[in-house]
Structures are given as C-alpha cells and as structure tokens.
PDB file of N, CA and C in Angstrom:
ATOM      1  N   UNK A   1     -15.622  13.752  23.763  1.00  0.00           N
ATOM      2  CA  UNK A   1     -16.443  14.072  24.907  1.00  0.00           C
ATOM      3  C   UNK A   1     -17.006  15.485  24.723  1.00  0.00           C
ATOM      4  N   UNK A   2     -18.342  15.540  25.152  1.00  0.00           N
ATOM      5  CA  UNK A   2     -18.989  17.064  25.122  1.00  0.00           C
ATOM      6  C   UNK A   2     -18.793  18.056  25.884  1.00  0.00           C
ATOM      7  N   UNK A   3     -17.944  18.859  25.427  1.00  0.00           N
ATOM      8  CA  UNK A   3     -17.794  19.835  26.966  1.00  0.00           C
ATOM      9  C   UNK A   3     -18.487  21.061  27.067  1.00  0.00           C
ATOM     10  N   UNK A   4     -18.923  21.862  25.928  1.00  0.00           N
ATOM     11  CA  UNK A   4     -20.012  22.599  25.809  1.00  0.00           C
ATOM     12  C   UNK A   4     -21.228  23.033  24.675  1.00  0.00           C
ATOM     13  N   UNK A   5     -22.355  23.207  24.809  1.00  0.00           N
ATOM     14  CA  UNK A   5     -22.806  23.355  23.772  1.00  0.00           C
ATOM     15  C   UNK A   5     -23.068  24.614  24.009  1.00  0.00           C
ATOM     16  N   UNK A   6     -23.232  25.903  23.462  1.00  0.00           N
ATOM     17  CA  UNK A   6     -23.221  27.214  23.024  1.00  0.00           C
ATOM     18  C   UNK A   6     -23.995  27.701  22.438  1.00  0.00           C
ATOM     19  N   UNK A   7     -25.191  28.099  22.258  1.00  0.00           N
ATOM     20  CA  UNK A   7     -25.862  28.598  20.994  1.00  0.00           C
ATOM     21  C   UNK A   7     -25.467  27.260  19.525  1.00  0.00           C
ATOM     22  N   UNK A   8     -24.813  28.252  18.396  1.00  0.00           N
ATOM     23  CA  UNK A   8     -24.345  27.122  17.290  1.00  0.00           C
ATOM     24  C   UNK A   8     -23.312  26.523  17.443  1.00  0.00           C
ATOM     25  N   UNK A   9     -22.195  26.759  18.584  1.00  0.00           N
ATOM     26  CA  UNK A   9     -21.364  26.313  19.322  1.00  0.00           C
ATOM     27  C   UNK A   9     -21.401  25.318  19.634  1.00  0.00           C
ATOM     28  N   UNK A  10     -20.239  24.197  19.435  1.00  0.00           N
ATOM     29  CA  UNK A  10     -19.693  22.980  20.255  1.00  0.00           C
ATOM     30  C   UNK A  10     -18.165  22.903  20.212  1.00  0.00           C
ATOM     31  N   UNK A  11     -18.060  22.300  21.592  1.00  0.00           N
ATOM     32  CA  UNK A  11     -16.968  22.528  22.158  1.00  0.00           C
ATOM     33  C   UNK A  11     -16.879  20.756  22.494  1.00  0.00           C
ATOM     34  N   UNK A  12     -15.622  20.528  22.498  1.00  0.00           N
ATOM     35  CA  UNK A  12     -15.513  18.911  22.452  1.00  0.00           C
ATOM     36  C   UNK A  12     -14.107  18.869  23.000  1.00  0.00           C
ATOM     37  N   UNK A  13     -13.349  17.889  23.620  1.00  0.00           N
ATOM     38  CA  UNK A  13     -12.458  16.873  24.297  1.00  0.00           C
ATOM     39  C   UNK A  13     -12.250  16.166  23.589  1.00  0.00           C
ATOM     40  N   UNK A  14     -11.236  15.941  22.961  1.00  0.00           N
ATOM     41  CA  UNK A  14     -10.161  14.801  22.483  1.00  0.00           C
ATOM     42  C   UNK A  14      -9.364  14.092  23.241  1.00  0.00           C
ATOM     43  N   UNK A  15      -9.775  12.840  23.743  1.00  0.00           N
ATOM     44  CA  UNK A  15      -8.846  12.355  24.615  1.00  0.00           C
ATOM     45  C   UNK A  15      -8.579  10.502  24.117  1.00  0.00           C
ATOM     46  N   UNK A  16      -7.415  10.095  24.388  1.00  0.00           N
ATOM     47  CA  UNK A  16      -7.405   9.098  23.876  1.00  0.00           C
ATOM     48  C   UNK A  16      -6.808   8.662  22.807  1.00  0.00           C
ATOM     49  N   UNK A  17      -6.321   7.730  22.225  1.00  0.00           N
ATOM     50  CA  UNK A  17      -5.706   7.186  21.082  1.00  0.00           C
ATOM     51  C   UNK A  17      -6.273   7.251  19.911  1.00  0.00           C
ATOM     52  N   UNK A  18      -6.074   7.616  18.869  1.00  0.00           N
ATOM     53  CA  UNK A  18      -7.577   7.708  17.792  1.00  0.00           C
ATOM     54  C   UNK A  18      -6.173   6.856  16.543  1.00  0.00           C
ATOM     55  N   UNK A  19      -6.583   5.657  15.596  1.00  0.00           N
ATOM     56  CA  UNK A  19      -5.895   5.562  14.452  1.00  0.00           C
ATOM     57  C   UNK A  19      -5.207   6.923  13.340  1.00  0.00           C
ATOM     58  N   UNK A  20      -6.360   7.833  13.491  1.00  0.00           N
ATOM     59  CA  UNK A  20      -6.358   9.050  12.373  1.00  0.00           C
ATOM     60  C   UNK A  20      -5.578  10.288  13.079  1.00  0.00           C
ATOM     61  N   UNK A  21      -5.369  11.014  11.875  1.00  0.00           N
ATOM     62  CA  UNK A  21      -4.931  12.152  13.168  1.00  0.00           C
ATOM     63  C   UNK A  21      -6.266  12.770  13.231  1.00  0.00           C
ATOM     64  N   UNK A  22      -5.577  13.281  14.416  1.00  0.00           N
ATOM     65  CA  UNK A  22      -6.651  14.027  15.802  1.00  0.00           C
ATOM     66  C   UNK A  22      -7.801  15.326  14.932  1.00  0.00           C
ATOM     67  N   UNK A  23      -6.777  15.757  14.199  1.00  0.00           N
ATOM     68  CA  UNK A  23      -7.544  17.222  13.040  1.00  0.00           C
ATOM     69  C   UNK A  23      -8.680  16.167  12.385  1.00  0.00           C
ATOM     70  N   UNK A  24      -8.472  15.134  11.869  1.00  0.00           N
ATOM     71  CA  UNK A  24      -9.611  14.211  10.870  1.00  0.00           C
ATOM     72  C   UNK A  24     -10.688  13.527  11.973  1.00  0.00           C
ATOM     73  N   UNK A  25     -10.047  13.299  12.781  1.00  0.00           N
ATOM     74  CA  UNK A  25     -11.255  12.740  13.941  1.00  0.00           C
ATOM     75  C   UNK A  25     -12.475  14.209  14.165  1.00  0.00           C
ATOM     76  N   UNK A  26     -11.893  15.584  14.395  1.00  0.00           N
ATOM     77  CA  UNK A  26     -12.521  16.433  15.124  1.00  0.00           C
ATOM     78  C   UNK A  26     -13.072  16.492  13.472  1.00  0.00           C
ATOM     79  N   UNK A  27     -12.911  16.563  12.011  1.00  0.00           N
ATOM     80  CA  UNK A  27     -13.347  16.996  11.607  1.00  0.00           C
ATOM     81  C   UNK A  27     -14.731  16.264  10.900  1.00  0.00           C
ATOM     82  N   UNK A  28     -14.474  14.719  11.428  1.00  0.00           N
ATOM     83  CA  UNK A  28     -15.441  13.524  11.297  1.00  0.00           C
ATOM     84  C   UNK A  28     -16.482  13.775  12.446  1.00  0.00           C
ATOM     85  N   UNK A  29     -15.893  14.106  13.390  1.00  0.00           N
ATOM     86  CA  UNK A  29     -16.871  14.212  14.514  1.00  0.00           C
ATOM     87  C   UNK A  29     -18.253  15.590  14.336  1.00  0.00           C
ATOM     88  N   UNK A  30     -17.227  16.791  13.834  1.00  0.00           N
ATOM     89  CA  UNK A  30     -18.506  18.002  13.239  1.00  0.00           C
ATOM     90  C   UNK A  30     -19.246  17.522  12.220  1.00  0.00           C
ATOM     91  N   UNK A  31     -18.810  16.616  11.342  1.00  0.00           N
ATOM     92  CA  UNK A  31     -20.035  16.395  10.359  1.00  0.00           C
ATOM     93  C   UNK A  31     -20.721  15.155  11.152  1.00  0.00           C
ATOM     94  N   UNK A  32     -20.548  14.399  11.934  1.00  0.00           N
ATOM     95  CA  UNK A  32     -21.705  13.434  12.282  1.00  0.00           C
ATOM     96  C   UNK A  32     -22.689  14.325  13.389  1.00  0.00           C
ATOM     97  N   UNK A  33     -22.091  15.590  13.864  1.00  0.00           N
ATOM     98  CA  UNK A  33     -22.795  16.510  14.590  1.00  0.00           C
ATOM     99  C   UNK A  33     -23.677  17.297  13.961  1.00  0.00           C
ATOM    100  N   UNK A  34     -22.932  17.803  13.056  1.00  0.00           N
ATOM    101  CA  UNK A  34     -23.858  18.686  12.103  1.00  0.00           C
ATOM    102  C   UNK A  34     -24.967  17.633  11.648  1.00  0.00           C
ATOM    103  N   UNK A  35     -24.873  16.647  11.187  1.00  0.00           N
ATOM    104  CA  UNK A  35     -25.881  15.566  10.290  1.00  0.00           C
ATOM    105  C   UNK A  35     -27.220  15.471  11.617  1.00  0.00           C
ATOM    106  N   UNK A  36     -26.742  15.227  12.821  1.00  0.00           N
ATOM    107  CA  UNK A  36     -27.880  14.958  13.537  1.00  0.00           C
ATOM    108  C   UNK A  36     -28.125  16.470  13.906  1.00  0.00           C
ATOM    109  N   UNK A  37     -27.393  17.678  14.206  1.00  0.00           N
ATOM    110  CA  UNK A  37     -28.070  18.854  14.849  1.00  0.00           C
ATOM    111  C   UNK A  37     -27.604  20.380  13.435  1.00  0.00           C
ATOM    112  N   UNK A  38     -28.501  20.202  12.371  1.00  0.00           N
ATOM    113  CA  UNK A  38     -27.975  21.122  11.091  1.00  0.00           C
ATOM    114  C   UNK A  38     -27.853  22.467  11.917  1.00  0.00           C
ATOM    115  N   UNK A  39     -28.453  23.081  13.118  1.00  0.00           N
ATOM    116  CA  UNK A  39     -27.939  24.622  13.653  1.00  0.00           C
ATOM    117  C   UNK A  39     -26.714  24.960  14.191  1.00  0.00           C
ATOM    118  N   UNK A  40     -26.278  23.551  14.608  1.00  0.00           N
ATOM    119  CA  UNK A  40     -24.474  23.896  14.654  1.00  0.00           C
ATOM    120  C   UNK A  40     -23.635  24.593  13.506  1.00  0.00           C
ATOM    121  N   UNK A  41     -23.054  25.237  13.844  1.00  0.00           N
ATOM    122  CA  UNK A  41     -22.518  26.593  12.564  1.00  0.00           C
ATOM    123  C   UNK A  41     -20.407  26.005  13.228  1.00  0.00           C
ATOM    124  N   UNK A  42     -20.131  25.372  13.982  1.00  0.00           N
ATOM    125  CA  UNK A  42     -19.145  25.772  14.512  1.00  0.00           C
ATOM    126  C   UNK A  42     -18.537  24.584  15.459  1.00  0.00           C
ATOM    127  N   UNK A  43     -17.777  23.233  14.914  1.00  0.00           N
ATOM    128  CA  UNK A  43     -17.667  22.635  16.246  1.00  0.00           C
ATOM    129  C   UNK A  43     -16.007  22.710  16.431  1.00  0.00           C
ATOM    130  N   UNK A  44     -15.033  22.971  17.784  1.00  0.00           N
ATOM    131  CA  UNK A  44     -13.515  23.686  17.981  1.00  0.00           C
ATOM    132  C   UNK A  44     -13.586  22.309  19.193  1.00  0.00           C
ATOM    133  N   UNK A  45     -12.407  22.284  19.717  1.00  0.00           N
ATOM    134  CA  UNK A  45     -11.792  21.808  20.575  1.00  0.00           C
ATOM    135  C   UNK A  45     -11.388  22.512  21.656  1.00  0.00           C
ATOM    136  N   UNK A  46     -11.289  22.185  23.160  1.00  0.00           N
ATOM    137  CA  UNK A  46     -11.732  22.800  24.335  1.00  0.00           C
ATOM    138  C   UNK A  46     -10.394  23.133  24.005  1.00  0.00           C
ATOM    139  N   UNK A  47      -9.166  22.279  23.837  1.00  0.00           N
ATOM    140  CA  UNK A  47      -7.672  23.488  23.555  1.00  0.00           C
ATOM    141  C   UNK A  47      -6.881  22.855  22.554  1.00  0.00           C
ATOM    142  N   UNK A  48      -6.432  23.821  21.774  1.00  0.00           N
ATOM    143  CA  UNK A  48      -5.748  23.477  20.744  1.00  0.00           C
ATOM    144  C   UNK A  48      -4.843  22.766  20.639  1.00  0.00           C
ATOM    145  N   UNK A  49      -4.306  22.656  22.021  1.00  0.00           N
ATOM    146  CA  UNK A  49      -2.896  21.562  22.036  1.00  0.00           C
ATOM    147  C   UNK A  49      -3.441  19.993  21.635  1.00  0.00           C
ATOM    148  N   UNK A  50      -5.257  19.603  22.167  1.00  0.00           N
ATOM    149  CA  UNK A  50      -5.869  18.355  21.541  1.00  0.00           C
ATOM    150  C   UNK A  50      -5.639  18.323  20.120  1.00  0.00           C
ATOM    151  N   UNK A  51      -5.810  18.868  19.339  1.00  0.00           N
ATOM    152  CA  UNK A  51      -5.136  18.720  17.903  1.00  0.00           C
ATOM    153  C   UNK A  51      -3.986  18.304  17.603  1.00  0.00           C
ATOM    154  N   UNK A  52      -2.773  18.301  18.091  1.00  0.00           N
ATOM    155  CA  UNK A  52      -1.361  17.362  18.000  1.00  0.00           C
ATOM    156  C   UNK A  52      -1.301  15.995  18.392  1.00  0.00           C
ATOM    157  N   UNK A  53      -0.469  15.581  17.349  1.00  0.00           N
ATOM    158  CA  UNK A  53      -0.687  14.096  17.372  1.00  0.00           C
ATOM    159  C   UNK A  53       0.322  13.567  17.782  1.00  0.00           C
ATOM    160  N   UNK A  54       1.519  14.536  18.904  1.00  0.00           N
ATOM    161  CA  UNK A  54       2.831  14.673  19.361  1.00  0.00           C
ATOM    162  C   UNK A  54       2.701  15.321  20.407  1.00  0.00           C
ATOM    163  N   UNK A  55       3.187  14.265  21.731  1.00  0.00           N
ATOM    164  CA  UNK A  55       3.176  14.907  22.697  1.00  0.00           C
ATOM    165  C   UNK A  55       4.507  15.382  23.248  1.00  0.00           C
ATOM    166  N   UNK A  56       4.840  16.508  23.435  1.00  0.00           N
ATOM    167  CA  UNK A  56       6.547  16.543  23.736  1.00  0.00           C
ATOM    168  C   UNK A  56       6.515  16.854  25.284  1.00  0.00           C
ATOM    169  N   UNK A  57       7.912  15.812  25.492  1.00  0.00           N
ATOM    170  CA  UNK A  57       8.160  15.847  26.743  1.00  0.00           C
ATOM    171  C   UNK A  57       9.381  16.657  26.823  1.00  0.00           C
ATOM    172  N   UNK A  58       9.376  18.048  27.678  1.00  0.00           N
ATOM    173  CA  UNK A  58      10.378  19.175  28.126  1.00  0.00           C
ATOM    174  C   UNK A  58      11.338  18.632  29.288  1.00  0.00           C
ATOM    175  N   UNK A  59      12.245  18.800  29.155  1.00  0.00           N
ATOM    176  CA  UNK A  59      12.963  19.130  30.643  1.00  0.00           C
ATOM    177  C   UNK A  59      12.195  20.411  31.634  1.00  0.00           C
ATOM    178  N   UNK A  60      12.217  20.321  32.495  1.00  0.00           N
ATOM    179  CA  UNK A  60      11.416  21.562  33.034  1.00  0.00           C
ATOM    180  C   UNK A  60      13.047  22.590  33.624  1.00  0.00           C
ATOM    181  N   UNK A  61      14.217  22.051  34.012  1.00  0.00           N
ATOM    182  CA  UNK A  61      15.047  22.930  33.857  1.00  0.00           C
ATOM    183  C   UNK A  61      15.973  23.479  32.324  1.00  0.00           C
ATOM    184  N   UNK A  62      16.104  23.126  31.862  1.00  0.00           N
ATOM    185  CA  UNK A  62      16.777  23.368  30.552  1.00  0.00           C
ATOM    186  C   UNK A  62      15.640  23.795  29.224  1.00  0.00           C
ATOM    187  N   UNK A  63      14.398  23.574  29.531  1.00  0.00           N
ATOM    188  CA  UNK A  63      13.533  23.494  27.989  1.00  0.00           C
ATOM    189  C   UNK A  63      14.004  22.624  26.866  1.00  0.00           C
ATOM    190  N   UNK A  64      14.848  21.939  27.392  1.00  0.00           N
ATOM    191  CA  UNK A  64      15.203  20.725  25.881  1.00  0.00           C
ATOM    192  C   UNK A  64      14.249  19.638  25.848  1.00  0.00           C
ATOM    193  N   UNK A  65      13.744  19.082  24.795  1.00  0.00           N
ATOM    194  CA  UNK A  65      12.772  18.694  24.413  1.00  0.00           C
ATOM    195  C   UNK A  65      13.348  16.941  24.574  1.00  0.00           C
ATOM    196  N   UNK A  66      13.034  16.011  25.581  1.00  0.00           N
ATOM    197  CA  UNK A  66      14.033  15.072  25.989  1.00  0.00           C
ATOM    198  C   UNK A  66      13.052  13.936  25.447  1.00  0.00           C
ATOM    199  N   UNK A  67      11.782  13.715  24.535  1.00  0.00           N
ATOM    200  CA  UNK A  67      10.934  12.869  23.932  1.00  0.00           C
ATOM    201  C   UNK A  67      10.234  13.455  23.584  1.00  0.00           C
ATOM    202  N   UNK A  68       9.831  12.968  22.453  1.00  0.00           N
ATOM    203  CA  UNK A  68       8.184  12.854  21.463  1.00  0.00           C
ATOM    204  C   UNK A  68       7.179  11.362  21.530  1.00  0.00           C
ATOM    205  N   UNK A  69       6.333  12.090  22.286  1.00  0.00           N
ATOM    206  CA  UNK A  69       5.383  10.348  22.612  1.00  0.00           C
ATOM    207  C   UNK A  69       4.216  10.954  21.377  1.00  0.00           C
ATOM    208  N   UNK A  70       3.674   9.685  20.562  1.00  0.00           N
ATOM    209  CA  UNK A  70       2.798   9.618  19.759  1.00  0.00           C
ATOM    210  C   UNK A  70       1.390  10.004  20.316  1.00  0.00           C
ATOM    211  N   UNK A  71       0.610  10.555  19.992  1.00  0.00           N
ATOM    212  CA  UNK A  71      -0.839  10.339  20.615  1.00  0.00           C
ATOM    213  C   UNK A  71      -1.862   9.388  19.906  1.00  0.00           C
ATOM    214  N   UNK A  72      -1.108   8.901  18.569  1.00  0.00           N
ATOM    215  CA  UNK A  72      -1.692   8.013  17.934  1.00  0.00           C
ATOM    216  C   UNK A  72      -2.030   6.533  18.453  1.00  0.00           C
ATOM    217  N   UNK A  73      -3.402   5.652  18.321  1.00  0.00           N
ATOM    218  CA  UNK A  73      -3.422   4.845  18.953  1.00  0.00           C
ATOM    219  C   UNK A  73      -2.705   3.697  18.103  1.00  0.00           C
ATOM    220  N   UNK A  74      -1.618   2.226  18.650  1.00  0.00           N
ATOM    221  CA  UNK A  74      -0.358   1.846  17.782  1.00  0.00           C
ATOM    222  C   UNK A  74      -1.111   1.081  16.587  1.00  0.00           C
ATOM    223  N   UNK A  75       0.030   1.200  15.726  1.00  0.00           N
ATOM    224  CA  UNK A  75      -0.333   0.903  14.204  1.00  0.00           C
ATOM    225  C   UNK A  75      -0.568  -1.001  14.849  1.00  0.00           C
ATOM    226  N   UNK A  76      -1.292  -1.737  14.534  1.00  0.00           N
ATOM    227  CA  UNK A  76      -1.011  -2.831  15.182  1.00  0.00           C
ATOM    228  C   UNK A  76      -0.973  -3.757  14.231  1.00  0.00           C
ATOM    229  N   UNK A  77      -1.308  -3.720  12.434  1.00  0.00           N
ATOM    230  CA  UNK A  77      -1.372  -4.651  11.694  1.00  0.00           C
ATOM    231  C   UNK A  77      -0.378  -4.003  10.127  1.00  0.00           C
ATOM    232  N   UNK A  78       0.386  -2.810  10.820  1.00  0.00           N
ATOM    233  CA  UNK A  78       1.019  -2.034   9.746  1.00  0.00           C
ATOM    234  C   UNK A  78       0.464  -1.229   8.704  1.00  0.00           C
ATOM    235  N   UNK A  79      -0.800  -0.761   8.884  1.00  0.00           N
ATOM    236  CA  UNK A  79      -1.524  -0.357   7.687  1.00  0.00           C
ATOM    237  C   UNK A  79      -1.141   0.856   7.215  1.00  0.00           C
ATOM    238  N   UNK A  80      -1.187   1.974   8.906  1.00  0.00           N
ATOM    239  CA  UNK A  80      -0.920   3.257   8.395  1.00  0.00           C
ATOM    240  C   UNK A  80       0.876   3.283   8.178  1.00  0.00           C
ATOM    241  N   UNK A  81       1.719   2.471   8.121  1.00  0.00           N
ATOM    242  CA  UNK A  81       2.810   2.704   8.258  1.00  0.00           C
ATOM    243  C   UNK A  81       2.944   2.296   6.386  1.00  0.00           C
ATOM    244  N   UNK A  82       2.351   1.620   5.984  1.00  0.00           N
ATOM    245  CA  UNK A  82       2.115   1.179   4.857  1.00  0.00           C
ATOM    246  C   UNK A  82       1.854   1.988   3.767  1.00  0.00           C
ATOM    247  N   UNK A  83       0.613   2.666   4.144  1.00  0.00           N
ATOM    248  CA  UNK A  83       0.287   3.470   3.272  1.00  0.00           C
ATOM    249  C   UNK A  83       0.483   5.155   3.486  1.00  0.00           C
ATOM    250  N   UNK A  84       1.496   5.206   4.358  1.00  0.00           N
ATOM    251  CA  UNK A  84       2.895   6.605   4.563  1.00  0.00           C
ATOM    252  C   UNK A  84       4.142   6.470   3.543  1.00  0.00           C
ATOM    253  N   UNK A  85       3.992   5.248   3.335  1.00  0.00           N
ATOM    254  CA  UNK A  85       5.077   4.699   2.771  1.00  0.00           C
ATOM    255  C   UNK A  85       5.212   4.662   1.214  1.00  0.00           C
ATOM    256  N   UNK A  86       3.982   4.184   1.147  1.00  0.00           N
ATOM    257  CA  UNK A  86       3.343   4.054  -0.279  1.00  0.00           C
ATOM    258  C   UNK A  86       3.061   5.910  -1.044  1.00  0.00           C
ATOM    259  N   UNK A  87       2.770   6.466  -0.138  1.00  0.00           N
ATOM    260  CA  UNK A  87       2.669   8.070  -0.461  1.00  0.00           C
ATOM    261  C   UNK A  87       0.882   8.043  -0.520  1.00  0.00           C
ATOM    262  N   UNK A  88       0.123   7.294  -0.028  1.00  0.00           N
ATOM    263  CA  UNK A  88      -1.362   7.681   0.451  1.00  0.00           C
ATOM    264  C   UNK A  88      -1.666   7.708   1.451  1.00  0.00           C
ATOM    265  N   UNK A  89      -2.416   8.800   1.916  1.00  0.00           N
ATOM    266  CA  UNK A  89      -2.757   9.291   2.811  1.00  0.00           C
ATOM    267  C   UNK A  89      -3.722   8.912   3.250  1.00  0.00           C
ATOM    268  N   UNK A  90      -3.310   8.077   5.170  1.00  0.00           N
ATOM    269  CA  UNK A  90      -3.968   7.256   6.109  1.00  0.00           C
ATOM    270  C   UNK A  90      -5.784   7.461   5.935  1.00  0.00           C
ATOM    271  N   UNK A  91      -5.774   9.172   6.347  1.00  0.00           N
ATOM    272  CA  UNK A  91      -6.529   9.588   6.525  1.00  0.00           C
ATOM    273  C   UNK A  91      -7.795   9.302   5.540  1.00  0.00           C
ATOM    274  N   UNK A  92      -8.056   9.118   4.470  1.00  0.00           N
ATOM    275  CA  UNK A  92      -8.222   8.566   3.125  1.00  0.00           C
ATOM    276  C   UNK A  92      -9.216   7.797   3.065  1.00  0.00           C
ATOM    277  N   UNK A  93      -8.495   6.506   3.908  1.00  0.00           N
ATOM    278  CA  UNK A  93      -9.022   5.100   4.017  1.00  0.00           C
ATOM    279  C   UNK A  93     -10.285   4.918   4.059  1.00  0.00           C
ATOM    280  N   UNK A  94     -10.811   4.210   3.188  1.00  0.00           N
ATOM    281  CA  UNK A  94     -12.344   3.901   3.114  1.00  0.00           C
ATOM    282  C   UNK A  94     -12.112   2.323   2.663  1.00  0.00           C
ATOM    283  N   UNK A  95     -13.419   2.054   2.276  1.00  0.00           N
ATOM    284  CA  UNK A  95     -13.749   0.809   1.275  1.00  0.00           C
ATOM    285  C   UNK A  95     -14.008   1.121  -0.220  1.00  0.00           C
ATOM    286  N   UNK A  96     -14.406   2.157  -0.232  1.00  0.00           N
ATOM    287  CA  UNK A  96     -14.574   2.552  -1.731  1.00  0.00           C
ATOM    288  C   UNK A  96     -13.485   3.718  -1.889  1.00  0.00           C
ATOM    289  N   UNK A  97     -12.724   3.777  -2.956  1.00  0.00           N
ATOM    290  CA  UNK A  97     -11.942   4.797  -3.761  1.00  0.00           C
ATOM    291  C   UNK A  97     -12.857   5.659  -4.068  1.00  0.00           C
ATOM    292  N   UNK A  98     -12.259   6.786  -4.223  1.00  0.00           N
ATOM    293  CA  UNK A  98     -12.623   8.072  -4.740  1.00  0.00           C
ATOM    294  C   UNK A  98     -13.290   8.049  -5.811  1.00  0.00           C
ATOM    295  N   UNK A  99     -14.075   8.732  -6.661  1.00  0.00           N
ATOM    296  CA  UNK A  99     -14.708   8.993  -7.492  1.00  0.00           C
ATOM    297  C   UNK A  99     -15.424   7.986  -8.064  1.00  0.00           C
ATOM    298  N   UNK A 100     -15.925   6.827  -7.639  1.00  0.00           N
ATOM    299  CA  UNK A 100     -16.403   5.525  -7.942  1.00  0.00           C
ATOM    300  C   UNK A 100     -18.019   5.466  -7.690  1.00  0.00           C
ATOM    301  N   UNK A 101     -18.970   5.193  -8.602  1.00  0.00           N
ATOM    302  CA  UNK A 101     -20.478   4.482  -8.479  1.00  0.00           C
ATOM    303  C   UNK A 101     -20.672   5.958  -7.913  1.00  0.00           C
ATOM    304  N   UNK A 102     -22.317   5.800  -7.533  1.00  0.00           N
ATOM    305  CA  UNK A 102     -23.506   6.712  -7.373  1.00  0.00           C
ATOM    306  C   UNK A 102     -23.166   7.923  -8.090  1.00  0.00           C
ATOM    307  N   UNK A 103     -23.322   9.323  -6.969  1.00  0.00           N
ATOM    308  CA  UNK A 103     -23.236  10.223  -8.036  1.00  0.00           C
ATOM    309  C   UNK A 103     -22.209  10.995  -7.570  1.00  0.00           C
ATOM    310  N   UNK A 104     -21.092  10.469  -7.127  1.00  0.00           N
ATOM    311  CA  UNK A 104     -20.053  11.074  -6.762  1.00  0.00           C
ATOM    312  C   UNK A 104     -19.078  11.399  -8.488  1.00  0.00           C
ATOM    313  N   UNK A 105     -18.116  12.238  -8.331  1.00  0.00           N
ATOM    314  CA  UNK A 105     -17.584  12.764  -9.347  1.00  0.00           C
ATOM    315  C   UNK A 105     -17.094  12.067  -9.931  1.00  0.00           C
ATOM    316  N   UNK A 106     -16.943  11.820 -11.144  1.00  0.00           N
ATOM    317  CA  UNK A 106     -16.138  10.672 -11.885  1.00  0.00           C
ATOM    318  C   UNK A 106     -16.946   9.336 -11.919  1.00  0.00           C
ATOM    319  N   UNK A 107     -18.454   9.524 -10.887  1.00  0.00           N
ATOM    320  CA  UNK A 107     -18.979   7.610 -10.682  1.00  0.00           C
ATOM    321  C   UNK A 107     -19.930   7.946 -11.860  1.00  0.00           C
ATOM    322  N   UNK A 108     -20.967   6.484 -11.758  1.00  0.00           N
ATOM    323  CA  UNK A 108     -21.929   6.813 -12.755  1.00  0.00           C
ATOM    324  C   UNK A 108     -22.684   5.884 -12.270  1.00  0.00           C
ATOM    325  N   UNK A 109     -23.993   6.040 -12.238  1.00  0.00           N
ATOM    326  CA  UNK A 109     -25.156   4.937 -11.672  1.00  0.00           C
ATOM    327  C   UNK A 109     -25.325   4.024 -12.245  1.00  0.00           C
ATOM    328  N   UNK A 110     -25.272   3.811 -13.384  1.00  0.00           N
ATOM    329  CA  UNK A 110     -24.800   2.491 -13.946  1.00  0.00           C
ATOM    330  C   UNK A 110     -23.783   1.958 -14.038  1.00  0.00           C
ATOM    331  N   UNK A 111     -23.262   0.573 -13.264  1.00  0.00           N
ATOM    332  CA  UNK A 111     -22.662  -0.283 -13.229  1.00  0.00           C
ATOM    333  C   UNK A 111     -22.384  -1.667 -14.199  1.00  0.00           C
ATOM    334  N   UNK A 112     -21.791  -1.639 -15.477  1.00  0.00           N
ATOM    335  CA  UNK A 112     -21.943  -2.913 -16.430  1.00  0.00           C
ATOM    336  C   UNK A 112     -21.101  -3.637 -15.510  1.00  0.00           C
ATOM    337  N   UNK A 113     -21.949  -4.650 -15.615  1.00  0.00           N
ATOM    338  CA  UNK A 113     -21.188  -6.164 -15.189  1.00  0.00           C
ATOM    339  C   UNK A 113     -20.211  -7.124 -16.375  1.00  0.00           C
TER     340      UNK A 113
END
C-alpha cells in the first residue's frame, strides 16, 4: 500500500501474508516502482518492524516472549518448506535457473536443439 510519495521518496505498507519474505517483497516492489517511475532514488517501509517475518507475542507483565506467529502467508503445497530443506533459497524461485539463455551471465543466444 502507498503511504507516501516524497520528492524521490516512497514510503509503502506491508501488510498481509506474502509467500517470500517481507525484505524480497519490498525489494520486488522498488524495482517494479522504479521500472514505471526511474526518479525514485529510494523506496523504505512506513516502519521497520514491516520487515519481520516474526511476529512476537510478549507477556505485557513479565516481557517473556509467550509465541512467535509467522507473518508468512501458509506454505500450502510444501514448496518453501522443501526447498529450506534442500539448502535453496525460497526467495530464488523462478521458472528459469540462473545464468541460462539471452544475455544473462553464463546464457548464450543461441540455443542448439
């Protein structure tokens, strides 16, 4: 959600369940910002606590920390639990692997069949 725009400034709301963590969403979200508005120099989150992907629940007399609720939205077909497991990182996930075709590093524009 947009909560301010600033000069090269944007300011944004994280709210909600996201698959990814919350840091890869905000940092997907500045480049589809930047792509449509290139004078953005700068996009942050209205408060930093939106960046945790752990919400802890306090006692309010003692300060003991009596749960950790996920902010992640639930794994529902095992994927990211899968590939935590496997040692690759959720965040990652595409359709194409890394360095593969066009002119990304390692690709090559020609494709032999």
């Amino acid at each position: 959600e947009l909560v301010e725009l600033h000069g090269p400034e944007v300011v944004l709301r994280l709210s909600g369940a996201f698959w990814h963590r919350r840091e890869t969403v905000l940092g997907r979200a500045a480049m589809y910002i930047n792509a449509r508005i290139p004078e953005v120099l700068e996009v942050n989150v209205e408060d930093p606590s939106e960046l945790e992907d752990v919400e802890l629940i306090v006692d309010e007399d003692t300060g003991e920390v009596l749960e950790e609720r996920s902010k992640q939205s639930p794994d529902f077909n095992g994927d990211r639990a899968t590939m935590t497991y496997q040692g690759a990182d959720p965040d990652m996930r595409g359709p194409f692997p890394q360095g593969t075709g066009g002119l990304r590093p390692g690709g090559s524009m020609i494709n032999p069949a």
